[in-house]
C-alpha atoms as a PDB file:
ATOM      1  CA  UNK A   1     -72.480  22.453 -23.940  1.00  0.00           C
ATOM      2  CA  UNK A   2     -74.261  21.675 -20.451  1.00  0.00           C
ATOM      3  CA  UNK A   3     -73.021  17.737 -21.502  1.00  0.00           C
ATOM      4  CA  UNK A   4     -69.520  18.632 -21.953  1.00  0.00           C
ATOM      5  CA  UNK A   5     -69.052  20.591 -19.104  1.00  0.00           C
ATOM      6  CA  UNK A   6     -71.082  17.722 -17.084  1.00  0.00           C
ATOM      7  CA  UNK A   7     -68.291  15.235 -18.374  1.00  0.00           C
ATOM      8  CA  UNK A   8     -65.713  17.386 -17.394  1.00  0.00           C
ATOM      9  CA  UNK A   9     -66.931  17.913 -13.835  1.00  0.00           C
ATOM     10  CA  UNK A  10     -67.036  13.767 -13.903  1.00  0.00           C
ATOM     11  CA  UNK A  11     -63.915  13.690 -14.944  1.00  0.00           C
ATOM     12  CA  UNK A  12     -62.155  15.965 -12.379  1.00  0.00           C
ATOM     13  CA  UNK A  13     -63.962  14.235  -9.521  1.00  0.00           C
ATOM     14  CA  UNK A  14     -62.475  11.035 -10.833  1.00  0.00           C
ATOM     15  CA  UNK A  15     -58.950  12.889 -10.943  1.00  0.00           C
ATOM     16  CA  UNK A  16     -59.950  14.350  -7.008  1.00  0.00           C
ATOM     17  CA  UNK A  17     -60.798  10.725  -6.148  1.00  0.00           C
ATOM     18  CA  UNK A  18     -58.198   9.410  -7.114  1.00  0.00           C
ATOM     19  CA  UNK A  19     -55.711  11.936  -5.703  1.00  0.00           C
ATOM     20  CA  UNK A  20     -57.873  11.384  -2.302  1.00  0.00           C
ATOM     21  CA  UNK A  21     -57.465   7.584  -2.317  1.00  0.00           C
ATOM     22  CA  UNK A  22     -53.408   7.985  -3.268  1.00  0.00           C
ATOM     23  CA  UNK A  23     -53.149  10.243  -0.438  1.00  0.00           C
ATOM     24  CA  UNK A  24     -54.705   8.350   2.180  1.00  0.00           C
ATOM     25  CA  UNK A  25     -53.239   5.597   1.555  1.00  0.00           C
ATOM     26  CA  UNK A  26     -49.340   6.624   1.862  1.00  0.00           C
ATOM     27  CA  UNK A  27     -50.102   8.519   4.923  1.00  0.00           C
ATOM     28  CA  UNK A  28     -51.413   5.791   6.695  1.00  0.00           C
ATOM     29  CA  UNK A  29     -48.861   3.396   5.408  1.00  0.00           C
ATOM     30  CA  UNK A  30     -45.614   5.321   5.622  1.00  0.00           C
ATOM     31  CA  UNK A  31     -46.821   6.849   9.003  1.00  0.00           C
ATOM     32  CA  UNK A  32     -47.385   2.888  10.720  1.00  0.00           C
ATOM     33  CA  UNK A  33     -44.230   1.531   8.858  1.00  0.00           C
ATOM     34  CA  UNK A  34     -41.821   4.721   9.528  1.00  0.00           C
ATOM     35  CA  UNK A  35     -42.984   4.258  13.289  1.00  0.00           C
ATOM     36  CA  UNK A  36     -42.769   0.589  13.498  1.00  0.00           C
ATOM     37  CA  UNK A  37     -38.784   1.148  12.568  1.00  0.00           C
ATOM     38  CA  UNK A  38     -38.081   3.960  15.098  1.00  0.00           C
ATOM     39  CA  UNK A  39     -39.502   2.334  17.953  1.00  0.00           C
ATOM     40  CA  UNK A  40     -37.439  -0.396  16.980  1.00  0.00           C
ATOM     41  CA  UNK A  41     -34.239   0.998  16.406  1.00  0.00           C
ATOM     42  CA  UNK A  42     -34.942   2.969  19.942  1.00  0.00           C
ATOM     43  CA  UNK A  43     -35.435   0.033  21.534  1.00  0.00           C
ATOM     44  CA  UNK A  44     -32.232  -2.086  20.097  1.00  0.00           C
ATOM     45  CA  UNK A  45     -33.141  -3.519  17.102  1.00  0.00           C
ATOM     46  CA  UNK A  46     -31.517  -1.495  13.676  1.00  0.00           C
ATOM     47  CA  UNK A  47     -33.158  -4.072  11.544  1.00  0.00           C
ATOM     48  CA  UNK A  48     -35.688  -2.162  10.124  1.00  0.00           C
ATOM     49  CA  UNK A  49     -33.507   0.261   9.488  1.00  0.00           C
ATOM     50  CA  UNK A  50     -30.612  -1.621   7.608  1.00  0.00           C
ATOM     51  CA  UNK A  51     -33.647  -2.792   5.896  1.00  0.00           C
ATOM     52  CA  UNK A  52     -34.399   0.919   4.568  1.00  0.00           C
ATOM     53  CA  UNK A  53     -37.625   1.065   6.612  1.00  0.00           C
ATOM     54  CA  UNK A  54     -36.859   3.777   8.306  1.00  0.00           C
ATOM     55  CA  UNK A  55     -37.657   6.939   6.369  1.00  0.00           C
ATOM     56  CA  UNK A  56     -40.747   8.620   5.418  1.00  0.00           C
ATOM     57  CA  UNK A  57     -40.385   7.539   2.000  1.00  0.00           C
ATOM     58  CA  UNK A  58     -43.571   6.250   1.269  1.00  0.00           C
ATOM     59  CA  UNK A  59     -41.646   4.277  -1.940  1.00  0.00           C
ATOM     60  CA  UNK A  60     -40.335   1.973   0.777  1.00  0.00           C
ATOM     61  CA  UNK A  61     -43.501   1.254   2.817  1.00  0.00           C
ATOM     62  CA  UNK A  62     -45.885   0.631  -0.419  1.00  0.00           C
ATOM     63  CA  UNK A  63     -47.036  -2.374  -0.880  1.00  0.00           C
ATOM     64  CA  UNK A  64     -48.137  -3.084  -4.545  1.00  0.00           C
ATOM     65  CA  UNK A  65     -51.096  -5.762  -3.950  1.00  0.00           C
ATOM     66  CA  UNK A  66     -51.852  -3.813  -0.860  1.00  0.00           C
ATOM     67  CA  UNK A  67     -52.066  -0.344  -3.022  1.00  0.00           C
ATOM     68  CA  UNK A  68     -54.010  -2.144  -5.646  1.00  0.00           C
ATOM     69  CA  UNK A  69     -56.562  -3.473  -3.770  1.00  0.00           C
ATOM     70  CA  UNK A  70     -56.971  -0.218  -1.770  1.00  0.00           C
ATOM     71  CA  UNK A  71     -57.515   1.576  -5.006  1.00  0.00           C
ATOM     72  CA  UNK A  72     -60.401  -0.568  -5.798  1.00  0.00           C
ATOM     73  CA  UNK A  73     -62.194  -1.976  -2.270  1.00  0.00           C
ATOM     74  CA  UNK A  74     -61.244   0.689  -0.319  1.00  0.00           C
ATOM     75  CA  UNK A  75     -58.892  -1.443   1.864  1.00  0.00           C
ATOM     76  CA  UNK A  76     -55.177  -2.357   1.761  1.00  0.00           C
ATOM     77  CA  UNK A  77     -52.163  -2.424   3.595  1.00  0.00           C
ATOM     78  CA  UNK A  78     -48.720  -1.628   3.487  1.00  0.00           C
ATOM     79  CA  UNK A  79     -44.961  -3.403   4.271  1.00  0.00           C
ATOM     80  CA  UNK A  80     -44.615  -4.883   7.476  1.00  0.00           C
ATOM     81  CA  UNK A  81     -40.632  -4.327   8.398  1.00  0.00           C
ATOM     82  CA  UNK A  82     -39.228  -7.894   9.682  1.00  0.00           C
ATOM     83  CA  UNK A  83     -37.803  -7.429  13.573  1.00  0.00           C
ATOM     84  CA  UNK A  84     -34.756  -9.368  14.804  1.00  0.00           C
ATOM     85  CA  UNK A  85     -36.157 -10.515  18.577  1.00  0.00           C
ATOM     86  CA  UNK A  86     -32.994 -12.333  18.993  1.00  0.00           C
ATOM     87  CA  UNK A  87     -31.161  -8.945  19.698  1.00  0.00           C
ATOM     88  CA  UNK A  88     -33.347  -7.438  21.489  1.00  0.00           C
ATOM     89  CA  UNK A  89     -33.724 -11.010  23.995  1.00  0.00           C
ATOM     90  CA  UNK A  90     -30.038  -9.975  24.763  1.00  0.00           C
ATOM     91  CA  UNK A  91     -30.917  -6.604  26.314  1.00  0.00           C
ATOM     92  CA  UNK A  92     -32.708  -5.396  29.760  1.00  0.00           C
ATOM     93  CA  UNK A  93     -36.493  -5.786  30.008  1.00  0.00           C
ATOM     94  CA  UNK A  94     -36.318  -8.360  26.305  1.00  0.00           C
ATOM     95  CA  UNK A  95     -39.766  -8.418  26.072  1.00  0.00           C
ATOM     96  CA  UNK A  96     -41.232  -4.701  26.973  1.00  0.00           C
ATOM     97  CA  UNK A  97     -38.400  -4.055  23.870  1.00  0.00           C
ATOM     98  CA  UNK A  98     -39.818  -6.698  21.591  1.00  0.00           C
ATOM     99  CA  UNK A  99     -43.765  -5.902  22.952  1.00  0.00           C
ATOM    100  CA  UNK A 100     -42.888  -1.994  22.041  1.00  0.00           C
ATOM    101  CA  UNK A 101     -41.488  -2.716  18.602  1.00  0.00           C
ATOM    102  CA  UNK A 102     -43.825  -5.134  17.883  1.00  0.00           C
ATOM    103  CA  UNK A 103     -47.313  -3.297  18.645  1.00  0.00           C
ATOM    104  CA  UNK A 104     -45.488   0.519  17.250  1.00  0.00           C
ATOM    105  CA  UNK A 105     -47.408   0.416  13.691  1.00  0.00           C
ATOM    106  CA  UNK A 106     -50.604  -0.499  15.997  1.00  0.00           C
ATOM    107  CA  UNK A 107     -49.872   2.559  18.636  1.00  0.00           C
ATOM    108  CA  UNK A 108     -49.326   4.530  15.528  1.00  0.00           C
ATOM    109  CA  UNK A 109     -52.314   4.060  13.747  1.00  0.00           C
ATOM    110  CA  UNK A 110     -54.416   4.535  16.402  1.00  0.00           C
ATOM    111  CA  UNK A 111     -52.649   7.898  17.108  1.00  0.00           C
ATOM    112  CA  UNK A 112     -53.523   8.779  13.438  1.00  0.00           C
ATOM    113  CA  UNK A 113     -56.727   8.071  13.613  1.00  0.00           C
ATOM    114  CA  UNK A 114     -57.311  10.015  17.133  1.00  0.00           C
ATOM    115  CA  UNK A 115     -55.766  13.082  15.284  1.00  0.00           C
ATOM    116  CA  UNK A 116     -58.189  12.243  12.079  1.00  0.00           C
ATOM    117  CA  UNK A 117     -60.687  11.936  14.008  1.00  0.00           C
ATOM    118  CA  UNK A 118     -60.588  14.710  15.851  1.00  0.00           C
ATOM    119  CA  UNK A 119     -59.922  17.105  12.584  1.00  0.00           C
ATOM    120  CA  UNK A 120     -63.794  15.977  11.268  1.00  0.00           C
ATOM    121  CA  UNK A 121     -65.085  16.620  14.889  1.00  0.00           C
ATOM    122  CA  UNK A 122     -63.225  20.227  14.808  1.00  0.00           C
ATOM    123  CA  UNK A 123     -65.132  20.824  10.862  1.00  0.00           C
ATOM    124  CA  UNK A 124     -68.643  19.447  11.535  1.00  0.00           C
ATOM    125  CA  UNK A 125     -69.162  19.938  15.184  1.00  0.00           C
ATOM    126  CA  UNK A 126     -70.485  18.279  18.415  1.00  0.00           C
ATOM    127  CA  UNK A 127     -73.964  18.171  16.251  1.00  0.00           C
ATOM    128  CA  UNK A 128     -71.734  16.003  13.213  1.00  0.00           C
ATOM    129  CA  UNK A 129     -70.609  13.030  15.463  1.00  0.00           C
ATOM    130  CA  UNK A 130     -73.768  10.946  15.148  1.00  0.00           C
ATOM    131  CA  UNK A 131     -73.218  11.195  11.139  1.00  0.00           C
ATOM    132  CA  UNK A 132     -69.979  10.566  11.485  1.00  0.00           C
ATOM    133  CA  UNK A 133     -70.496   7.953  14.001  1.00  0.00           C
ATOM    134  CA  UNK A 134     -72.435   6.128  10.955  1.00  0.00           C
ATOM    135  CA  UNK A 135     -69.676   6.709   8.776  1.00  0.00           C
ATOM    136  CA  UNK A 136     -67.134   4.504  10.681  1.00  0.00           C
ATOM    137  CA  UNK A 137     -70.133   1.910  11.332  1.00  0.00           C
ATOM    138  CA  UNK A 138     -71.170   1.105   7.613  1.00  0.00           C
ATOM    139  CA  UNK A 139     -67.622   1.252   6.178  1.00  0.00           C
ATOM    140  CA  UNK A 140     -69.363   0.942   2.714  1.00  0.00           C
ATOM    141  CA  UNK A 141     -69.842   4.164   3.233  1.00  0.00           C
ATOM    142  CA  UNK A 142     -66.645   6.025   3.855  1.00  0.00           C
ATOM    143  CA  UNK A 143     -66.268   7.309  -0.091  1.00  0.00           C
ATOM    144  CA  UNK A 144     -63.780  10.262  -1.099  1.00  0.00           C
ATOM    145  CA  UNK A 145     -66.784  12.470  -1.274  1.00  0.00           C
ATOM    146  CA  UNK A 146     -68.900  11.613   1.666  1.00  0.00           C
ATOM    147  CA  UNK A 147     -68.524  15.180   3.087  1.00  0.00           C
ATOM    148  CA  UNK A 148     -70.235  17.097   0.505  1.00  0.00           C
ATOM    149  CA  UNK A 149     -72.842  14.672   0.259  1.00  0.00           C
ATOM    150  CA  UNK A 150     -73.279  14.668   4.361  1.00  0.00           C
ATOM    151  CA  UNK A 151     -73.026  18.487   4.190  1.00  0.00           C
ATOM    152  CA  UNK A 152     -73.674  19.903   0.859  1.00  0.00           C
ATOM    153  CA  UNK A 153     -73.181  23.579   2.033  1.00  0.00           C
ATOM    154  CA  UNK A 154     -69.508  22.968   3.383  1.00  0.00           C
ATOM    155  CA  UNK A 155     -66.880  24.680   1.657  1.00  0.00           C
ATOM    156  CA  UNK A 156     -64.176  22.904  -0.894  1.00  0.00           C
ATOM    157  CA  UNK A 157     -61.298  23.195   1.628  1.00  0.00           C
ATOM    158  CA  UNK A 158     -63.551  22.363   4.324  1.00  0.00           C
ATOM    159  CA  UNK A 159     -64.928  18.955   2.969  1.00  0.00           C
ATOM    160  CA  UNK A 160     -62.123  18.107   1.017  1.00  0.00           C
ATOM    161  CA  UNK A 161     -59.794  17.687   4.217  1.00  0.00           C
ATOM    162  CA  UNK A 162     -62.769  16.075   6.214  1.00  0.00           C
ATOM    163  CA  UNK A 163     -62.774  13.461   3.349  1.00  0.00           C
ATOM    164  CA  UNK A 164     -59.013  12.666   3.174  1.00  0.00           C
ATOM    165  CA  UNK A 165     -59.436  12.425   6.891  1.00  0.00           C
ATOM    166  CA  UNK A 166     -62.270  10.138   7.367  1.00  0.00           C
ATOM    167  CA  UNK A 167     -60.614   7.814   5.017  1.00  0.00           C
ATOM    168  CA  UNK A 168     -57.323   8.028   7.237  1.00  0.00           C
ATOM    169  CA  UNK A 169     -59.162   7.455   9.738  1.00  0.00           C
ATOM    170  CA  UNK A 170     -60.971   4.633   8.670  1.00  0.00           C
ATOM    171  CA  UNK A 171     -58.272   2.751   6.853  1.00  0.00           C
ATOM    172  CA  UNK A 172     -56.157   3.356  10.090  1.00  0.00           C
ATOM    173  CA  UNK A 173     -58.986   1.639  12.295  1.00  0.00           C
ATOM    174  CA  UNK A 174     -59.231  -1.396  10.022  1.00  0.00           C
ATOM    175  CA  UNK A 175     -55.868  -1.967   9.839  1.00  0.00           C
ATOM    176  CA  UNK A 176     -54.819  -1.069  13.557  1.00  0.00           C
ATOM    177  CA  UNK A 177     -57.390  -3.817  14.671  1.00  0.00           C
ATOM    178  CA  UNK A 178     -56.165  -6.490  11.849  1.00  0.00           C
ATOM    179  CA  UNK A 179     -52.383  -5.359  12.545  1.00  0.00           C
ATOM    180  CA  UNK A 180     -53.446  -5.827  16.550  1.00  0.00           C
ATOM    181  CA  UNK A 181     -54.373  -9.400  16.384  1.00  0.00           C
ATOM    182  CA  UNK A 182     -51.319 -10.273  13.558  1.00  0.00           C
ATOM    183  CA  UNK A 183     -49.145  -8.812  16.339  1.00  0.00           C
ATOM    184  CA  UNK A 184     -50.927 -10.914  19.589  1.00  0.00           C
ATOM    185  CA  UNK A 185     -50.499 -14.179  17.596  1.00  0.00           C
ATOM    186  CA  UNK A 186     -46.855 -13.569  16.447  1.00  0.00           C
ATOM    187  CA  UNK A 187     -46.263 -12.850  20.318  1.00  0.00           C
ATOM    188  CA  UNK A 188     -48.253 -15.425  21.917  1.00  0.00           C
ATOM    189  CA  UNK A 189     -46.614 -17.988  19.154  1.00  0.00           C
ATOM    190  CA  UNK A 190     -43.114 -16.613  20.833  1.00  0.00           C
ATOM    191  CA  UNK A 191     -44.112 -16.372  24.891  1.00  0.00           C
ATOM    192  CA  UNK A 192     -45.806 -19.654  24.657  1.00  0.00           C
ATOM    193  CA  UNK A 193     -44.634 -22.544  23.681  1.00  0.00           C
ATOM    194  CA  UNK A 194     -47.687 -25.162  23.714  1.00  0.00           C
ATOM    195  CA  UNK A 195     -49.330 -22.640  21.929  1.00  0.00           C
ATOM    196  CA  UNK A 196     -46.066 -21.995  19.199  1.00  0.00           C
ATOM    197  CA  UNK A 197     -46.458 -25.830  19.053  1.00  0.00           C
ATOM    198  CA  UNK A 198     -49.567 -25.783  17.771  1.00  0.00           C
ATOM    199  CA  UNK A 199     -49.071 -23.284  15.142  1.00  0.00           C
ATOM    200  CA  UNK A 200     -45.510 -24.931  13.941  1.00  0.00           C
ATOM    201  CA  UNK A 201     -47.444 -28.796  14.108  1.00  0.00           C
ATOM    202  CA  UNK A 202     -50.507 -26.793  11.511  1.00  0.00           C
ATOM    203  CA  UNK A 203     -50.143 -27.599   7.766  1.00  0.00           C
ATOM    204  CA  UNK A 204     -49.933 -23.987   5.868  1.00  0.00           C
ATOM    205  CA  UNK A 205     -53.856 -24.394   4.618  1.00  0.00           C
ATOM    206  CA  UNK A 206     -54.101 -24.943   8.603  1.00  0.00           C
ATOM    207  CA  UNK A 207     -52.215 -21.798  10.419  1.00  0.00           C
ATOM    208  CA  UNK A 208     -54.237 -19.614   7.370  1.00  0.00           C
ATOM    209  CA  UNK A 209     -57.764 -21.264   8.356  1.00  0.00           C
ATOM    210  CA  UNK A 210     -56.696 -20.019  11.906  1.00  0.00           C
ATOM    211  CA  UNK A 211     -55.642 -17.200  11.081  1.00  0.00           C
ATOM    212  CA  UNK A 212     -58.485 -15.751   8.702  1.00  0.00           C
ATOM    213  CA  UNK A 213     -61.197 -16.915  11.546  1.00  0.00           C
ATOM    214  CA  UNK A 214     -58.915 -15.098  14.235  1.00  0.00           C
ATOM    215  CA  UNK A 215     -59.103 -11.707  12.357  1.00  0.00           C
ATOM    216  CA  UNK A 216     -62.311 -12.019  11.008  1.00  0.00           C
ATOM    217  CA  UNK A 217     -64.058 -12.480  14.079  1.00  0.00           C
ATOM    218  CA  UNK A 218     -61.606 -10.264  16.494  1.00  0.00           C
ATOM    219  CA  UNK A 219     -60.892  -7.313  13.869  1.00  0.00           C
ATOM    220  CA  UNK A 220     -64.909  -6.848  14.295  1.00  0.00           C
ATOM    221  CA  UNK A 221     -64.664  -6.341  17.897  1.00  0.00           C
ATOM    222  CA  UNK A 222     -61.687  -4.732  18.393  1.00  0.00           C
ATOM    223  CA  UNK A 223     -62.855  -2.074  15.546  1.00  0.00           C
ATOM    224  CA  UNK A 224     -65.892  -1.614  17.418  1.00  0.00           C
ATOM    225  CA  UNK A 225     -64.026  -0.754  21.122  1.00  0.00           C
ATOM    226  CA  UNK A 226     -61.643   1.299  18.614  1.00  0.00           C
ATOM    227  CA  UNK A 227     -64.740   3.190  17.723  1.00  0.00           C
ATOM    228  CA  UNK A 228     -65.630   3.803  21.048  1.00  0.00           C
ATOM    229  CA  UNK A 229     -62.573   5.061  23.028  1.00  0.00           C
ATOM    230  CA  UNK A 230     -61.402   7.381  19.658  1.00  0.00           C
ATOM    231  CA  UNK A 231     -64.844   8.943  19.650  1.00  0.00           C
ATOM    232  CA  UNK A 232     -64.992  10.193  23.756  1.00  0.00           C
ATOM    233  CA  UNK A 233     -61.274  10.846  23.043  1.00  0.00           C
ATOM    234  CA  UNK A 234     -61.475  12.793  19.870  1.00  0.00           C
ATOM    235  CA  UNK A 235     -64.841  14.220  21.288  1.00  0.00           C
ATOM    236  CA  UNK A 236     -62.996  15.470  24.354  1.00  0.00           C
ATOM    237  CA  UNK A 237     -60.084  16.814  22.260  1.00  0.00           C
ATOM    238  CA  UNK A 238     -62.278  18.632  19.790  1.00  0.00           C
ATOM    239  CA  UNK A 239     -64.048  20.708  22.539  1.00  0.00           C
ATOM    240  CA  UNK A 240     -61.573  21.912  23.598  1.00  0.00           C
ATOM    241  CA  UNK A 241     -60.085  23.275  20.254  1.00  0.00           C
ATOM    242  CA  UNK A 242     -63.450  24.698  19.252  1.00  0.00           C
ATOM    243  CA  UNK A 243     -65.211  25.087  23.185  1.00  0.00           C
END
């Protein structure tokens, strides 16, 4: 008896993890890609929206290879919805439009993860940061159950929503620093043309090599000031929800 009902308790933490992982993963995607659309249709450009990108649908931000692979390494990404800079070269002040649209999954993310952050600050306390603080550090870490195991005596509601958040939270760091960089090299490819040279004159294996050693080295640092300003931000918001 003590077997079966051991099995079953495996089996509806596989079910919870599951449901966890599912979750995080079309808030953080449909909230960057619904963004990324307004801002652009805001600004001028309706082609994310012709395109069907703008809805919270999270049907039309998934991305299947992205889903997959967040399912099973804990990291993935969503559709990116195209923009149409030649419209938007035609209107006042071109480029704080195009620099708006382009960086609004970025500005979103990093919202999201302020407001995650700040939601596991507001359960675990001041005295929780340091742990938490670890958490975002060795991303190995960041599991659907983390909570409990951090703080056994927490309550199901309690750790439950500080483990869907820590994941939104971390997902939405990784991929605000990755989607950062994507963003600065599609711009600086547009603003300057020695540089958009370059890029166009690189075989494909070429503009890839560049591209890989671009975000693996600058995701790492940019993830790490991430870390820094959400923390004094989401500290500073969290006292004064709590005091």
């Amino acid at each position: 008896m003590k077997g079966i009902c051991m099995v079953r308790l495996e089996i509806i933490q596989f079910i919870s993890s599951c449901i966890s992982v599912a979750l995080v993963y079309t808030i953080v995607v449909t909230c960057a890609g619904w963004f990324r659309a307004w801002v652009a249709y805001k600004v001028g450009d309706d082609t994310p929206a012709a395109l069907g990108f703008l809805t919270l649908n999270p049907l039309a931000h998934l991305d299947p290879i992205g889903a997959l692979l967040f399912a099973f390494i804990g990291f993935g990404w969503g559709k990116t919805s195209p923009l149409n800079g030649v419209v938007l070269l035609q209107k006042r002040f071109p480029w704080l439009r195009i620099s708006a649209a382009n960086y609004a999954d970025v500005i979103a993310l990093f919202i999201l993860s302020f407001i995650m952050l700040t939601v596991q600050i507001c359960i675990v306390g001041i005295a929780g940061v340091p742990q938490l603080l670890t958490g975002l550090i060795t991303l190995r870490t960041a599991m659907p159950n983390m909570f409990f195991v951090w703080w056994p005596q927490m309550s199901t509601l309690a750790g439950t929503v500080g483990n869907i958040a820590m994941l939104v939270t971390r997902l939405s760091m990784v991929l605000g620093a990755i989607y950062f960089l994507m963003r600065s090299i599609e711009a600086a490819e547009l603003m300057f043309e020695r540089f958009g040279a370059f890029l166009q004159e690189l075989p494909l294996w070429g503009r890839m090599l560049f591209t890989f050693v671009i975000l693996f080295f600058g995701s790492t640092f940019i993830y790490y000031f991430m870390i820094k300003v959400l923390l004094f931000l989401s500290i500073q918001a969290a006292t004064l929800i709590i005091g």
